[in-house]
C-alpha atoms as a PDB file:
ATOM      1  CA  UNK A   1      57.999 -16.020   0.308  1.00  0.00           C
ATOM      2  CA  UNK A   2      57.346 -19.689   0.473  1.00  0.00           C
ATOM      3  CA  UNK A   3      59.416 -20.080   3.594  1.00  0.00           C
ATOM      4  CA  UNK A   4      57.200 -17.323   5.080  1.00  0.00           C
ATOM      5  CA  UNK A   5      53.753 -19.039   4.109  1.00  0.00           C
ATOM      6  CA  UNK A   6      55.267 -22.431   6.190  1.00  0.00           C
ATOM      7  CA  UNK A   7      55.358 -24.124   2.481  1.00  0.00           C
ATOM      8  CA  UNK A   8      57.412 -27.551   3.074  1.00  0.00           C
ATOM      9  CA  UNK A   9      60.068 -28.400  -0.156  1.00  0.00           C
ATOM     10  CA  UNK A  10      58.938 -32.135  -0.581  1.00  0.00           C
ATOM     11  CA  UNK A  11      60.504 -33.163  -4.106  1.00  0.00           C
ATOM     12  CA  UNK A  12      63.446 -31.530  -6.030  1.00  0.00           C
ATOM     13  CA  UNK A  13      62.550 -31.520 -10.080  1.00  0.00           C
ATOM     14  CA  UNK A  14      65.309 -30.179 -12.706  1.00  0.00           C
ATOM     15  CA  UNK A  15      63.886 -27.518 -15.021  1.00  0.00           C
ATOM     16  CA  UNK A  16      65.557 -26.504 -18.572  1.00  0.00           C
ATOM     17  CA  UNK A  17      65.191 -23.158 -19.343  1.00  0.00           C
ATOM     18  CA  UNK A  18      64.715 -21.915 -22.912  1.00  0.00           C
ATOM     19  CA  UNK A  19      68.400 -20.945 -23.223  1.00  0.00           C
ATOM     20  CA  UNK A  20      69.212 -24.560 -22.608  1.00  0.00           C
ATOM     21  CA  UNK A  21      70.759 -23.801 -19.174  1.00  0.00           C
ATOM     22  CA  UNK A  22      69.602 -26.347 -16.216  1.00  0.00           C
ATOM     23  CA  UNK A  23      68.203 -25.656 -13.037  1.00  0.00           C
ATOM     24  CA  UNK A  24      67.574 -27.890  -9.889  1.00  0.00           C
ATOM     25  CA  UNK A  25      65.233 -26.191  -7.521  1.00  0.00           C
ATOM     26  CA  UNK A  26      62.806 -27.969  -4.523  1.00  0.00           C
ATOM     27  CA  UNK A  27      59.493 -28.327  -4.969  1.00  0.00           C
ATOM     28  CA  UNK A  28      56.298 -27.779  -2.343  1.00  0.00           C
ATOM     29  CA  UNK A  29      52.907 -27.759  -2.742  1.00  0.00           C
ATOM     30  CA  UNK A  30      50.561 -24.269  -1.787  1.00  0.00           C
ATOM     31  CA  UNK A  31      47.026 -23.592  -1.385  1.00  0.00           C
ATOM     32  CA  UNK A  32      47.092 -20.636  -3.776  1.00  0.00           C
ATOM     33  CA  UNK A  33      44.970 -17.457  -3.436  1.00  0.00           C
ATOM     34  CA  UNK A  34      44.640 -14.412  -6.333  1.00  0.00           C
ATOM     35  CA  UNK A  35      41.878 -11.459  -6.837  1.00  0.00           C
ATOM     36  CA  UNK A  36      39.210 -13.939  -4.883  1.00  0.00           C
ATOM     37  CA  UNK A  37      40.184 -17.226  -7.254  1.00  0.00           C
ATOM     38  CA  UNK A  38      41.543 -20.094  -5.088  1.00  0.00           C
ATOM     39  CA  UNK A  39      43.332 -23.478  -6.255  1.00  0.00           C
ATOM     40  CA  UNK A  40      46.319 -26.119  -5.262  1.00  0.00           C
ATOM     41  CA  UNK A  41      49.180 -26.538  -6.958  1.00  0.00           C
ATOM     42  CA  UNK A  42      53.046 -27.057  -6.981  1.00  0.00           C
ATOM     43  CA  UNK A  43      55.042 -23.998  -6.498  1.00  0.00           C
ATOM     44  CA  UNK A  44      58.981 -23.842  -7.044  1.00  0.00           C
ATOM     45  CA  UNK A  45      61.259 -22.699  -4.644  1.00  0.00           C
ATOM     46  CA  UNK A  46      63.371 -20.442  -6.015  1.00  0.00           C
ATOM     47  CA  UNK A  47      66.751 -18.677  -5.762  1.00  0.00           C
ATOM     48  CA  UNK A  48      67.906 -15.221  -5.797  1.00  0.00           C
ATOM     49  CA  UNK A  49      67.611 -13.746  -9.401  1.00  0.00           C
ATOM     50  CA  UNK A  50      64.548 -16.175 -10.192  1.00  0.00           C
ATOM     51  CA  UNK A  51      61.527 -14.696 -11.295  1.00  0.00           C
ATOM     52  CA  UNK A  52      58.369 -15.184  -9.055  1.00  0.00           C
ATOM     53  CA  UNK A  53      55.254 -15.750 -11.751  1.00  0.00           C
ATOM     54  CA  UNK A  54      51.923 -17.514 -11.867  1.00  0.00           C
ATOM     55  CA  UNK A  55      52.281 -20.170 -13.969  1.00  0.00           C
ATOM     56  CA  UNK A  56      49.722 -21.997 -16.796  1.00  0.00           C
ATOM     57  CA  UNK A  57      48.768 -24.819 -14.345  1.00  0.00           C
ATOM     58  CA  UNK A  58      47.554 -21.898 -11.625  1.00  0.00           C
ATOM     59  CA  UNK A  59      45.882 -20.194 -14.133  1.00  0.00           C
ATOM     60  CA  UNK A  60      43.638 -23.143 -15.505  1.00  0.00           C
ATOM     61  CA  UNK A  61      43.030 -23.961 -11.757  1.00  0.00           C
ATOM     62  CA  UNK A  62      41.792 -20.982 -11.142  1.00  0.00           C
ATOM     63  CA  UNK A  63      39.602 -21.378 -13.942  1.00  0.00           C
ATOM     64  CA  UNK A  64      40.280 -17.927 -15.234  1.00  0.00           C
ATOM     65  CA  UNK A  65      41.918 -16.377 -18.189  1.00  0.00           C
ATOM     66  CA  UNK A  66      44.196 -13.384 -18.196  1.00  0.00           C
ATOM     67  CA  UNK A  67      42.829  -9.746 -19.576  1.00  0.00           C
ATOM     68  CA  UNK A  68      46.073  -7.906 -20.514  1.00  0.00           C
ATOM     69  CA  UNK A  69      44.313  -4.854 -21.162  1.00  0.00           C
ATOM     70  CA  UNK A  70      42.922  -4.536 -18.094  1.00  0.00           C
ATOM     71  CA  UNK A  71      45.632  -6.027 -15.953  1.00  0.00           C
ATOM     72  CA  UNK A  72      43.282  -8.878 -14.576  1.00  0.00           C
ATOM     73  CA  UNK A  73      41.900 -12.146 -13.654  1.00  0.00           C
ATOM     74  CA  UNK A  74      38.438 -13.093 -15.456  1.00  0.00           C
ATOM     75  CA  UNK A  75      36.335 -16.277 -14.837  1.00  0.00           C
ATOM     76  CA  UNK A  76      35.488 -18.832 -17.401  1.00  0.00           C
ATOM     77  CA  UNK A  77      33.843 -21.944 -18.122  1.00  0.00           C
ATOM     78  CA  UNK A  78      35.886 -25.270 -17.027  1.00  0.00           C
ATOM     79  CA  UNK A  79      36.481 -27.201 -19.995  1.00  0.00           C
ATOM     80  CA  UNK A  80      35.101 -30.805 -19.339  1.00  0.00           C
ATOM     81  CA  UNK A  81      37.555 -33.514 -20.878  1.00  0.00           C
ATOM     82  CA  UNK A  82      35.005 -36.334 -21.242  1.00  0.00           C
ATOM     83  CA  UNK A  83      31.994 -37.185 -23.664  1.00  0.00           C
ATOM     84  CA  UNK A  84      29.271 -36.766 -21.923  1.00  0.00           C
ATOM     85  CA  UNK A  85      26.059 -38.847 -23.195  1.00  0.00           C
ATOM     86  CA  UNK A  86      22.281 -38.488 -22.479  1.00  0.00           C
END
């Protein structure tokens, strides 16, 4: 899929997966596009019998949160990480 969008591998990162096993895979980065929400981010390149999923990081830069009754993307508020003062 990545190949097919002209996505560049640029790093490779090692990933440990909740079994314990260890996985090497190449890195790119995307311009990412879902149900009219757009962001950047990393995406993985992955190998046959890899799941493809959205991860945490896409979701947040989306700014959306996930409705799992209704199967969907919904906007929210971005969360600002300072203290702002008058």
């Amino acid at each position: 899929m990545l190949d097919k969008a002209d996505i560049l591998p640029r790093v490779e990162r090692t990933f440990e997966m909740a079994d314990g096993t260890v996985l090497v895979r190449e890195i790119g980065f995307a311009i990412l596009q879902a149900e009219g929400f757009e962001t950047i981010d990393e995406v993985v390149f992955g190998e046959i019998g890899d799941l493809t999923l959205v991860g945490v990081r896409t979701i947040e830069g989306f700014g959306v949160m996930v409705d799992n009754i209704g199967h969907r993307l919904v906007a929210r508020s971005h969360l600002a990480a300072g203290n702002f003062k008058k």
